[in-house]
Protein backbone atom coordinates (compact mmCIF):
# COMPACT_ATOMS: atom_id res chain seq x y z
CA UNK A 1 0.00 0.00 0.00
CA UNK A 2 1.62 3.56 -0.96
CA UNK A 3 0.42 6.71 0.90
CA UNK A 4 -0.06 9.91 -0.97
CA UNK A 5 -1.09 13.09 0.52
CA UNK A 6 -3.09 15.47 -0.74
CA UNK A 7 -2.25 19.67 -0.50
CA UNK A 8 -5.54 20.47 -2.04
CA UNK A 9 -6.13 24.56 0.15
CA UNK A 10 -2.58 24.41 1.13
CA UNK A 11 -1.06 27.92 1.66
CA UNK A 12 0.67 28.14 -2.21
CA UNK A 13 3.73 29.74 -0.13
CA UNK A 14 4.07 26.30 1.52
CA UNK A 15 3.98 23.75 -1.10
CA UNK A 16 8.00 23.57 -2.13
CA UNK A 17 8.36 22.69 1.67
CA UNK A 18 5.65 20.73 1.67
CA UNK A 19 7.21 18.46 -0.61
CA UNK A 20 10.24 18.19 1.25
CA UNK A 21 8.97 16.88 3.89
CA UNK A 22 6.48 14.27 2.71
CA UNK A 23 8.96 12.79 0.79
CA UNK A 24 11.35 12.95 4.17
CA UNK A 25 8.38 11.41 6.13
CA UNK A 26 7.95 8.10 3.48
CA UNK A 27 5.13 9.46 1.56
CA UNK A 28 4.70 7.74 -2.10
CA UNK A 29 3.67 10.96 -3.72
CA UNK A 30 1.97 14.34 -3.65
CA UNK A 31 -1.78 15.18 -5.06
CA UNK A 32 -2.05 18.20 -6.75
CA UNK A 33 -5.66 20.18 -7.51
CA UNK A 34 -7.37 22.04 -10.56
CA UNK A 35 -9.94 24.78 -10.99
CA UNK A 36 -9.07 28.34 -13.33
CA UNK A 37 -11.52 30.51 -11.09
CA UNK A 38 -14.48 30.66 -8.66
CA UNK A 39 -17.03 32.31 -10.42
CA UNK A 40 -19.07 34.97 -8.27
CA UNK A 41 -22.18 33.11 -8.97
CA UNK A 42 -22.35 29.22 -9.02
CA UNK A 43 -25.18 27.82 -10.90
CA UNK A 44 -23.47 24.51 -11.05
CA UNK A 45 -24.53 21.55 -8.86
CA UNK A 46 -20.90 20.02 -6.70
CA UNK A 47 -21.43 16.44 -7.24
CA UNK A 48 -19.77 15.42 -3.62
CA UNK A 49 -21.55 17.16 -0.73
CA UNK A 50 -25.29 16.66 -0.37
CA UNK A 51 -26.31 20.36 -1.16
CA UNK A 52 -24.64 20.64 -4.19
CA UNK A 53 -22.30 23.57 -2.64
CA UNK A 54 -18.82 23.44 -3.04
CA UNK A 55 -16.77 23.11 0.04
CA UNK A 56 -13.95 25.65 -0.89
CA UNK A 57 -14.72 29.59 -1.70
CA UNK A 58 -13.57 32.78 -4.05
CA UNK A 59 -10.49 33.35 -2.04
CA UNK A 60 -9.35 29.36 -1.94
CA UNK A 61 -6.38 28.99 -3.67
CA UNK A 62 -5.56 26.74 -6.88
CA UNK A 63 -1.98 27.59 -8.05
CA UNK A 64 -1.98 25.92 -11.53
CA UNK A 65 -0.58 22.03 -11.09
CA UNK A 66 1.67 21.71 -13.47
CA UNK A 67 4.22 24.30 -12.58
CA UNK A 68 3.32 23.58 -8.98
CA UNK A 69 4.66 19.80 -9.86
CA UNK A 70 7.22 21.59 -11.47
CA UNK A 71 8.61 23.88 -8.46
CA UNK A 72 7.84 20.78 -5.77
CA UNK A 73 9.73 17.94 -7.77
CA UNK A 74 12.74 20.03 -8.31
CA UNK A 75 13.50 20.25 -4.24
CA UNK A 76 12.48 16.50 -4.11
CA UNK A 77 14.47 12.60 -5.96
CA UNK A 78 11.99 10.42 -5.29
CA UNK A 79 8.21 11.93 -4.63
CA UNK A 80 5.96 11.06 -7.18
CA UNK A 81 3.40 13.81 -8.61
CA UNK A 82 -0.31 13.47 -9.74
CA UNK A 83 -2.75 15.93 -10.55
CA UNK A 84 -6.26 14.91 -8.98
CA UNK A 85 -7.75 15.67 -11.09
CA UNK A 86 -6.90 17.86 -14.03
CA UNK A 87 -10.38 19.25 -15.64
CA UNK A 88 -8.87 17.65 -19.17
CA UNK A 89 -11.61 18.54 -21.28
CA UNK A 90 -11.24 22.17 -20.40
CA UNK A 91 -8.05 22.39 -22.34
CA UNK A 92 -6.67 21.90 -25.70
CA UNK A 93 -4.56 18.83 -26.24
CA UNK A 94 -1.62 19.72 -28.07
CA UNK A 95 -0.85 22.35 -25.03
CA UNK A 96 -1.48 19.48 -22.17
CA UNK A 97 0.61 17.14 -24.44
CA UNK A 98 3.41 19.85 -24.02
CA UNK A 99 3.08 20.39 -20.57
CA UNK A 100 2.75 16.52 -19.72
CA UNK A 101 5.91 15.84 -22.01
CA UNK A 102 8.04 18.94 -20.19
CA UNK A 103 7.08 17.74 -16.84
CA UNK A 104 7.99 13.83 -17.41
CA UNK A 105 11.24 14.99 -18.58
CA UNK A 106 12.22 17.71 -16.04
CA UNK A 107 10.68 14.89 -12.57
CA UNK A 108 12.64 12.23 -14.79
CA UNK A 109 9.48 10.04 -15.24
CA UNK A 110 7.83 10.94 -11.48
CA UNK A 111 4.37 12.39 -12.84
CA UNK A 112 0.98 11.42 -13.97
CA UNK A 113 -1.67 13.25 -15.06
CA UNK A 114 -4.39 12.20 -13.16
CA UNK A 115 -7.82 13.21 -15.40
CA UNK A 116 -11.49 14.08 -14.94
CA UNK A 117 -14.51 15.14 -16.62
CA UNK A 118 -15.17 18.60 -15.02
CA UNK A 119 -18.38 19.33 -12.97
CA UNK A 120 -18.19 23.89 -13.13
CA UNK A 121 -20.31 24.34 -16.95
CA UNK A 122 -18.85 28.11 -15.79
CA UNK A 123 -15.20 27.68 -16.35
CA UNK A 124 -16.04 25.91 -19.64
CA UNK A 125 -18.16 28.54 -21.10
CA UNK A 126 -15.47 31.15 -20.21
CA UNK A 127 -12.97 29.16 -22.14
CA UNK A 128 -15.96 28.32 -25.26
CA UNK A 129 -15.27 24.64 -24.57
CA UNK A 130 -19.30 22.88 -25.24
CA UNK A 131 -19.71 21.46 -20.84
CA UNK A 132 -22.24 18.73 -22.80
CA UNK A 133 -19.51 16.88 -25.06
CA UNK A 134 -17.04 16.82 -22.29
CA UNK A 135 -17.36 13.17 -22.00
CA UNK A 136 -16.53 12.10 -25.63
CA UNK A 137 -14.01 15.01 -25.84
CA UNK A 138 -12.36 13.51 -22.70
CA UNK A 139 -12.60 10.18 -24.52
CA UNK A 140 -10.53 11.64 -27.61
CA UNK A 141 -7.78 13.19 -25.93
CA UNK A 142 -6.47 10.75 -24.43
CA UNK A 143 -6.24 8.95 -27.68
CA UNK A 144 -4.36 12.23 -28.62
CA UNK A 145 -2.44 13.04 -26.13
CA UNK A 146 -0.84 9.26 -26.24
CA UNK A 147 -0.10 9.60 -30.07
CA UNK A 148 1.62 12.86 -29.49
CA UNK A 149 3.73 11.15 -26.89
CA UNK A 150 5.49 8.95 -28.97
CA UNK A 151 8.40 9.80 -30.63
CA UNK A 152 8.95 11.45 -34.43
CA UNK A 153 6.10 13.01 -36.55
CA UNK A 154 2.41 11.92 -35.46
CA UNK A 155 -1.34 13.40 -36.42
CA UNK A 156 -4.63 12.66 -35.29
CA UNK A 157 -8.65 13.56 -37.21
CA UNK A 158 -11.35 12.79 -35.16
CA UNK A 159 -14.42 14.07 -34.06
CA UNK A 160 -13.38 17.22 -32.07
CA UNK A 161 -9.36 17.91 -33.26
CA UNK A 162 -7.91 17.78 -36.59
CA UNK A 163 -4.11 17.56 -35.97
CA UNK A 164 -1.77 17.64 -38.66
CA UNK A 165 1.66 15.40 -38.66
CA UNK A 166 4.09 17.36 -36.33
CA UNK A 167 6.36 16.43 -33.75
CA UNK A 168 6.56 17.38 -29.77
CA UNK A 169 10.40 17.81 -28.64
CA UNK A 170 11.18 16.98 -25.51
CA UNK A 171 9.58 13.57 -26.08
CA UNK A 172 8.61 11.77 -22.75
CA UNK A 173 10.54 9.27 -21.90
CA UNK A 174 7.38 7.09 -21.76
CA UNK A 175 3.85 7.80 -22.34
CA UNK A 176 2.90 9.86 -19.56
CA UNK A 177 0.20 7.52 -16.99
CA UNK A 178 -3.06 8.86 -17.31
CA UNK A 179 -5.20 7.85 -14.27
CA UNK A 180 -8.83 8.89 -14.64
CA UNK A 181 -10.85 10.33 -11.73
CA UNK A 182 -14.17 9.63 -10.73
CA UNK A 183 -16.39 7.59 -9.37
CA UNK A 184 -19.81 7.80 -11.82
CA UNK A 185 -20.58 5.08 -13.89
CA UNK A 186 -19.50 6.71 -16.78
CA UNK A 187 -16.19 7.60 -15.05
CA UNK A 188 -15.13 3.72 -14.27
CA UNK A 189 -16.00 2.62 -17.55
CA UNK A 190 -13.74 5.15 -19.02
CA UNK A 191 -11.00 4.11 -16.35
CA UNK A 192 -11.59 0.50 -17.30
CA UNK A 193 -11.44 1.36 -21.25
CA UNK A 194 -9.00 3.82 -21.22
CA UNK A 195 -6.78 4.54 -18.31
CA UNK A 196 -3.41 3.57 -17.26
CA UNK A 197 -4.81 4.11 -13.59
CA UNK A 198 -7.87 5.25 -11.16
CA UNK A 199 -8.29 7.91 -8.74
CA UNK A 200 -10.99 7.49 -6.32
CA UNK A 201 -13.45 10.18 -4.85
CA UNK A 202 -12.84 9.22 -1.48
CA UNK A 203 -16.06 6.92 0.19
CA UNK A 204 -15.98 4.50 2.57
CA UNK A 205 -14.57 1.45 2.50
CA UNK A 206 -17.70 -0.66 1.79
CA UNK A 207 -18.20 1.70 -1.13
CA UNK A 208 -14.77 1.29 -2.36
CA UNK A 209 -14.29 -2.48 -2.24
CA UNK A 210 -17.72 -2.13 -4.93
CA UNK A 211 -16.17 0.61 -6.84
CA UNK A 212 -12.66 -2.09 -6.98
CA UNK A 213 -14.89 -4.65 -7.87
CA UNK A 214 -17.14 -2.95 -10.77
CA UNK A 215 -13.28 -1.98 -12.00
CA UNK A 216 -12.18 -5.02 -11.98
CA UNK A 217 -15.00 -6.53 -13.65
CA UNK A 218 -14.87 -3.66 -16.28
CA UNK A 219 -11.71 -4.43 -16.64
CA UNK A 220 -11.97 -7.90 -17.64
CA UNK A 221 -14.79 -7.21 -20.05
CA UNK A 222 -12.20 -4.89 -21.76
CA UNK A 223 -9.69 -7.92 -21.96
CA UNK A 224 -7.19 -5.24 -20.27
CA UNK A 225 -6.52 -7.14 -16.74
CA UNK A 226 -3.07 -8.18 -17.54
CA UNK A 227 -1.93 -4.44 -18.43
CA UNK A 228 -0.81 -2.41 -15.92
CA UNK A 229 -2.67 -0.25 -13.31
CA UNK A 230 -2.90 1.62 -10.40
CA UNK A 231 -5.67 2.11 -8.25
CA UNK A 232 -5.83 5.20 -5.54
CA UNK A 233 -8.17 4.94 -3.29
CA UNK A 234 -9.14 7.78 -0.59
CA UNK A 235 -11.38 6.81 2.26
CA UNK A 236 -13.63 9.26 4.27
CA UNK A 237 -12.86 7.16 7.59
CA UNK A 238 -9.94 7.33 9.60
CA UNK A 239 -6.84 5.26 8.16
CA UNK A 240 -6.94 1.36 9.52
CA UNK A 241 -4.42 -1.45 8.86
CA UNK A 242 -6.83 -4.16 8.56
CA UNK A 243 -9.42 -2.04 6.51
CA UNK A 244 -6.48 -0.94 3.97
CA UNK A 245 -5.01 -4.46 4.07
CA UNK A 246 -8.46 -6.02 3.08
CA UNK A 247 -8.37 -2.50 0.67
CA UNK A 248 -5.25 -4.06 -0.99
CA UNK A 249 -6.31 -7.56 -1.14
CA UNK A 250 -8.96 -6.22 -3.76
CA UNK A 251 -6.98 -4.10 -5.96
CA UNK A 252 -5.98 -0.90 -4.10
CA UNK A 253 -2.51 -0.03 -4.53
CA UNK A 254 -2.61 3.12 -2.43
CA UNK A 255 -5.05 5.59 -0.46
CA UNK A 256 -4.65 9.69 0.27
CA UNK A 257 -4.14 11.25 3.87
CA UNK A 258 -6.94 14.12 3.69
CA UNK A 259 -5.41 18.01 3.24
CA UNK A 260 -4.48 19.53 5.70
CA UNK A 261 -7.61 21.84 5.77
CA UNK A 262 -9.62 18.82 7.25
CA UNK A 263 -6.88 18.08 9.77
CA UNK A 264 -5.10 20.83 11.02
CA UNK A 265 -7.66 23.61 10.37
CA UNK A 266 -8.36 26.54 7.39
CA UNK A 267 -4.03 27.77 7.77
CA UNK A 268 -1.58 25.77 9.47
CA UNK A 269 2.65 26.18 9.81
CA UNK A 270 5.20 23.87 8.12
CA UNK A 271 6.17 23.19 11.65
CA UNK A 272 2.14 21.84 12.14
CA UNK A 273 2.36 20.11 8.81
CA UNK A 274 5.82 18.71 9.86
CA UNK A 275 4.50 16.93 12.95
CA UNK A 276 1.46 15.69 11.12
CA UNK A 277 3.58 13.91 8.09
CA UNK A 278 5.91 12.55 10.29
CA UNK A 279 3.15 11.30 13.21
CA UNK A 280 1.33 9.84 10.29
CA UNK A 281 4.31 8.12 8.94
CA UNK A 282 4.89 6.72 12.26
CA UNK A 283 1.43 5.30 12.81
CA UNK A 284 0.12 4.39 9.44
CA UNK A 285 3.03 3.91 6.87
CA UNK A 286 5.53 2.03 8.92
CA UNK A 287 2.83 -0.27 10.51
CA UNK A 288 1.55 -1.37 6.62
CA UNK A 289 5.07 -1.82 5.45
């Protein structure tokens, strides 16, 4: 089981240190957030509280990821990166092929782009992206983003991009992992179909040894068990050996200690955050190891 923590509301001053000291404390990786604005008015519906009502406000931050991955692996050898979750269908592929392709080069293969659908119709009419094809745009870029990847010339002509031969330099080492996020029917089918990995929404345990299940079942039915895959699993209850053991036993490969807004308060210190990384190491990592 690998341990990632999340700095969703982190103080953007903090986050270089931040990632200093998870990766001293044994942490596997970092998860990094992604929203372009809070609009003054919210007409959209937040699909994970009960009201509909976002959680966060105008004046929570959201640095952009990837030169936040940027800045954090360069103090750090080992961390691993993932955005959870990039609003992919927001953006233009050729410039998140770029981006991806940079950042795999400069974290020598430590980051994934970790992918989902998008829930704010607001940030997508600012940017004149359709909010109703989002789903079968997602669907597309990934097919694009992994032919730009590879190395020399490539193109692509489907339904939403018409991309003539041309050729990214820096090529990734690898194709960058894309993990989908999500939780929604249509979101594990498109993990199952399409995705190197999953990001879960964070539920409790009962909910995500079905979610593991439906994946692996998707899975199957996609004849893609025997490729490779990682499954990241956050859990709304309180971390427990036996519960992430039994977690593992059914296809978890790692889970998310919550940010630190849920456990040290709205602002915290780096001396705070210190002690909490390192007492979680002590009492969670180390005893599943």
């Amino acid at each position: 089981m690998k341990f990632w923590q999340a700095v969703s509301f982190s103080e953007p001053e903090q986050l270089v240190e931040i990632a200093k000291l998870a990766e001293q404390a044994g942490f596997e990786g970092i998860l990094v957030s992604d929203h372009l604005f809070h609009p003054e008015k919210i007409a959209s519906k937040y699909p994970y509280t009960p009201d509909g009502v976002p959680a966060f406000h105008a004046e929570t931050p959201w640095p952009e990821p990837f030169s936040t991955v940027a800045a954090m692996s360069s103090v750090t050898s080992r961390l691993r990166f993932a955005t959870m979750v990039y609003i992919l269908p927001l953006r233009h592929p050729v410039e998140v092929a770029k981006a991806c392709a940079t950042l795999d080069v400069l974290t020598r293969g430590r980051f994934v782009l970790g992918a989902g659908a998008g829930w704010m119709k607001e940030e997508f009419d600012q940017l004149g992206v359709d909010f109703h094809t989002r789903g079968a745009r997602f669907d597309e870029m990934i097919a694009v983003l992994r032919k730009l990847w590879k190395p020399g010339m490539a193109e692509y002509h489907g339904r939403f991009f018409d991309i003539p031969r041309m050729q990214m330099s820096p090529a990734p080492a690898r194709s960058v992992p894309i993990y989908v996020g999500g939780a929604s029917p249509a979101a594990l089918r498109r993990t199952a179909r399409l995705a190197d990995g999953w990001l879960g929404t964070g539920t409790d345990p009962e909910q995500a040894s079905r979610d593991l299940a439906e994946l692996a079942r998707l899975r199957a039915d996609a004849g893609r068990t025997r490729e490779p895959f990682e499954a990241i699993v956050p859990l709304t209850t309180p971390p427990d050996a036996d519960v992430l053991r039994r977690l593992e036993d059914q296809g978890a490969h790692g889970t998310v200690s919550y940010p630190f807004l849920y456990t040290l308060g709205p602002t915290s210190s780096l001396d705070q955050k210190r002690r909490y990384l390192e007492e979680y190491a002590e009492n969670v990592i180390r005893k599943l190891r």
